[in-house]
C-alpha atoms as a PDB file:
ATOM      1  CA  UNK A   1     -21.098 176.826  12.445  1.00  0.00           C
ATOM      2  CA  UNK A   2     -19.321 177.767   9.309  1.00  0.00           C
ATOM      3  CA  UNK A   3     -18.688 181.583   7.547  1.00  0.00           C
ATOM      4  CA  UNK A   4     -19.085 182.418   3.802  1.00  0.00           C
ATOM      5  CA  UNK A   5     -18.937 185.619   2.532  1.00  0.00           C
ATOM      6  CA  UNK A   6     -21.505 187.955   1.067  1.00  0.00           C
ATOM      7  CA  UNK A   7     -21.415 191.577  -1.170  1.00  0.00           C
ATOM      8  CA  UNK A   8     -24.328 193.820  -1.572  1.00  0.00           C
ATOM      9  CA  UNK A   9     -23.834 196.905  -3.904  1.00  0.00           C
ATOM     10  CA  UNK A  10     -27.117 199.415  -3.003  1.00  0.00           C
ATOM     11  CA  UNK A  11     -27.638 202.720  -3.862  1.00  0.00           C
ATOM     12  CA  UNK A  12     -28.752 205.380  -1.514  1.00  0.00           C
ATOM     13  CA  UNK A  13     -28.514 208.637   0.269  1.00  0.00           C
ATOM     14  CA  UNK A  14     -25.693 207.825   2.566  1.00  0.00           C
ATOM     15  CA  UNK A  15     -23.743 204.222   3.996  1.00  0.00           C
ATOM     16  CA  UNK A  16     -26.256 204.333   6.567  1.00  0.00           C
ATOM     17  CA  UNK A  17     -29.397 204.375   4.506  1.00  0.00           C
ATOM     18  CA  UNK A  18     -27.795 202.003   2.120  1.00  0.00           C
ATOM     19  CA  UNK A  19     -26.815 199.795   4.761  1.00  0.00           C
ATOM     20  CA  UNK A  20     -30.346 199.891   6.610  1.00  0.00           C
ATOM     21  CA  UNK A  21     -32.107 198.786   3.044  1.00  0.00           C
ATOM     22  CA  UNK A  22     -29.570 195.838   2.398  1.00  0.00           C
ATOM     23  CA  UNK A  23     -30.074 194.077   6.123  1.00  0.00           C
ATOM     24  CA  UNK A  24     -33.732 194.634   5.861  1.00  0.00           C
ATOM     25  CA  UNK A  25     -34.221 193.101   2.036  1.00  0.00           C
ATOM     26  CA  UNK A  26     -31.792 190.553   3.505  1.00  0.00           C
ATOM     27  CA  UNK A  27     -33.769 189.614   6.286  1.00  0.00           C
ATOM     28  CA  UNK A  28     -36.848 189.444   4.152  1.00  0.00           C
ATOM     29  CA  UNK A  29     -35.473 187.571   1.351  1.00  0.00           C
ATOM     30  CA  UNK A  30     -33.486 184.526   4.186  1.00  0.00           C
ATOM     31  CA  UNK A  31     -35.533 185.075   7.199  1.00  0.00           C
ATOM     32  CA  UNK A  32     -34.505 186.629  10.887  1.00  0.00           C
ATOM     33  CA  UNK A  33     -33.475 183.037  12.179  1.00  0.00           C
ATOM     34  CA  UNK A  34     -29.889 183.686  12.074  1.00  0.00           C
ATOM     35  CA  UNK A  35     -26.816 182.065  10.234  1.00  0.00           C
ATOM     36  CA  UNK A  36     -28.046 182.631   6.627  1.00  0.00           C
ATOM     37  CA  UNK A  37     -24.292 183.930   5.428  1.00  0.00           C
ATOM     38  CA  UNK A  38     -25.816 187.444   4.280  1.00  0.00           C
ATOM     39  CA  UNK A  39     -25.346 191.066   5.669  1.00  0.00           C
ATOM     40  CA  UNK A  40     -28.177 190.119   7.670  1.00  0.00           C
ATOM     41  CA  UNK A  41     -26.091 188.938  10.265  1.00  0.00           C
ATOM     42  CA  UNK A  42     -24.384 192.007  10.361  1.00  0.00           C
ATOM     43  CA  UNK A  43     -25.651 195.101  13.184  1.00  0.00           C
ATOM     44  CA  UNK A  44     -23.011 197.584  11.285  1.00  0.00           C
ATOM     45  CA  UNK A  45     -20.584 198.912   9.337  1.00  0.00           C
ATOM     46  CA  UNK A  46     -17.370 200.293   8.860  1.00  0.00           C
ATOM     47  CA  UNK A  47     -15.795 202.433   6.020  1.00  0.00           C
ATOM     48  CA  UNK A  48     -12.690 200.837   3.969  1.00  0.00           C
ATOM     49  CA  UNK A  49     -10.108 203.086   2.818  1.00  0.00           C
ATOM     50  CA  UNK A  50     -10.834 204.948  -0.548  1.00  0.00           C
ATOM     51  CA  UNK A  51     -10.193 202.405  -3.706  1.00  0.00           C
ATOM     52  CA  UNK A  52      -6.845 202.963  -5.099  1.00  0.00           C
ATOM     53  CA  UNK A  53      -6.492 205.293  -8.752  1.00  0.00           C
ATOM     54  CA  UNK A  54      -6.941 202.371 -11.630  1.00  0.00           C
ATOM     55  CA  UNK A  55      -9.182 199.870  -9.494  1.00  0.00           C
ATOM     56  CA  UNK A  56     -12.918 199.078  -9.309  1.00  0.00           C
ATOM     57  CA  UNK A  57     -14.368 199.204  -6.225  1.00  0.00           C
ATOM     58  CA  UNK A  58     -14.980 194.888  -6.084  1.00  0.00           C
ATOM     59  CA  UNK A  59     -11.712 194.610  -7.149  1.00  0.00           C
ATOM     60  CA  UNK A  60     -10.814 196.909  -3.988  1.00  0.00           C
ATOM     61  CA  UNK A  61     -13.186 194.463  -2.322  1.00  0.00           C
ATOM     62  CA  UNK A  62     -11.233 191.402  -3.435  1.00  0.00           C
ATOM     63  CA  UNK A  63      -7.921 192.819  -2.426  1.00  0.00           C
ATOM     64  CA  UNK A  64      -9.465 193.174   1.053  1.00  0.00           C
ATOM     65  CA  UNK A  65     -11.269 190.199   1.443  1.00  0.00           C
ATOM     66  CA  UNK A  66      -7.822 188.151   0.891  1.00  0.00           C
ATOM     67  CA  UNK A  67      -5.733 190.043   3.992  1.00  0.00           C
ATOM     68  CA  UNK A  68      -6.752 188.217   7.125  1.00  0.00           C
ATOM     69  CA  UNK A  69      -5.561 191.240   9.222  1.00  0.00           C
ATOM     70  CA  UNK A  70      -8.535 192.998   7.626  1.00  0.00           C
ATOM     71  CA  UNK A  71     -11.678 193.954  10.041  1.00  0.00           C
ATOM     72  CA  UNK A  72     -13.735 192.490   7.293  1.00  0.00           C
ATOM     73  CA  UNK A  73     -12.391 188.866   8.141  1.00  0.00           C
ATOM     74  CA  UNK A  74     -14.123 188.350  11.205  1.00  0.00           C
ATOM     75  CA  UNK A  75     -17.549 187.001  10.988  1.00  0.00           C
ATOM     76  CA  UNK A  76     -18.925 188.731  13.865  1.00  0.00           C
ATOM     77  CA  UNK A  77     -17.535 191.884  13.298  1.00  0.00           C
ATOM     78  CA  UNK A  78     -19.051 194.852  11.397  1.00  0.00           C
ATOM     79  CA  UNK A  79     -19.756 194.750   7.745  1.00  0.00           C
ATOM     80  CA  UNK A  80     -17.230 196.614   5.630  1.00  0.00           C
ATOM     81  CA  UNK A  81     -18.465 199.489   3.185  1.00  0.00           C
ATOM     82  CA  UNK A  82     -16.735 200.887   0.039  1.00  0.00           C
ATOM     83  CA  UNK A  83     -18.320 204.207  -1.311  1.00  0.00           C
ATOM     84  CA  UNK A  84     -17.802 203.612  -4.971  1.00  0.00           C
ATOM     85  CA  UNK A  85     -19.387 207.329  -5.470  1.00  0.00           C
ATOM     86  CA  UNK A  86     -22.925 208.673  -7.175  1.00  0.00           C
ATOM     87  CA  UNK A  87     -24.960 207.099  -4.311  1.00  0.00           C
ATOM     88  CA  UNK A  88     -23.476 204.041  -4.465  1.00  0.00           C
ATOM     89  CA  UNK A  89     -22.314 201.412  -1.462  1.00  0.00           C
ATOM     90  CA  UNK A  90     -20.572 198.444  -1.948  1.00  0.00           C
ATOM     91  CA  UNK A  91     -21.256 196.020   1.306  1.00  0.00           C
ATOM     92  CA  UNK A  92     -18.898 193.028   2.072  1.00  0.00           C
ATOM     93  CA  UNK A  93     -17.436 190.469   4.658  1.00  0.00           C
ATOM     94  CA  UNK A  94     -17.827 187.465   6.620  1.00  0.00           C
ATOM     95  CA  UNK A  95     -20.937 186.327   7.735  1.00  0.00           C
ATOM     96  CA  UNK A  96     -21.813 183.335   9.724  1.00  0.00           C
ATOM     97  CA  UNK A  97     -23.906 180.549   7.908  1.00  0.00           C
END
């Protein structure tokens, strides 16, 4: 099986909230069989370091996305999170497909 990667950019109360709504609209919108290459694969999350002064946060995203020594490079590992502030959660990685 094969990886591709996925971003989801939800607003809500907290990561957690944010992170609950994107797996479950995920799961709705490609199923619960497994390998559809969305966050529904994923069973959690981890914060990313703040995004630097003079960035956007998918910028941020890009930059991390393109270092393979980043936990966001490994299919079956958690999702990574950005908080790009007023509610807002950007989600992003690997996901098998």
């Amino acid at each position: 099986m094969g990886a591709t990667t996925f971003c989801e950019k939800v607003s809500a109360n907290s990561a957690q909230e944010a992170f609950d709504r994107a797996v479950t609209d995920a799961q709705w919108e490609h199923g619960h069989g497994g390998y559809s290459g969305t966050i529904a694969e994923k069973d959690s999350f981890r914060m990313c370091e703040p995004t630097p002064e003079g960035m956007i946060p998918e910028e941020w995203m890009d930059v991390l996305l393109s270092r393979e020594d980043h936990f966001s490079d490994d299919k079956w590992g958690p999702a990574a999170c950005i908080d790009c502030g007023k509610g807002f959660y950007l989600f992003f990685g690997w996901a098998s497909c």
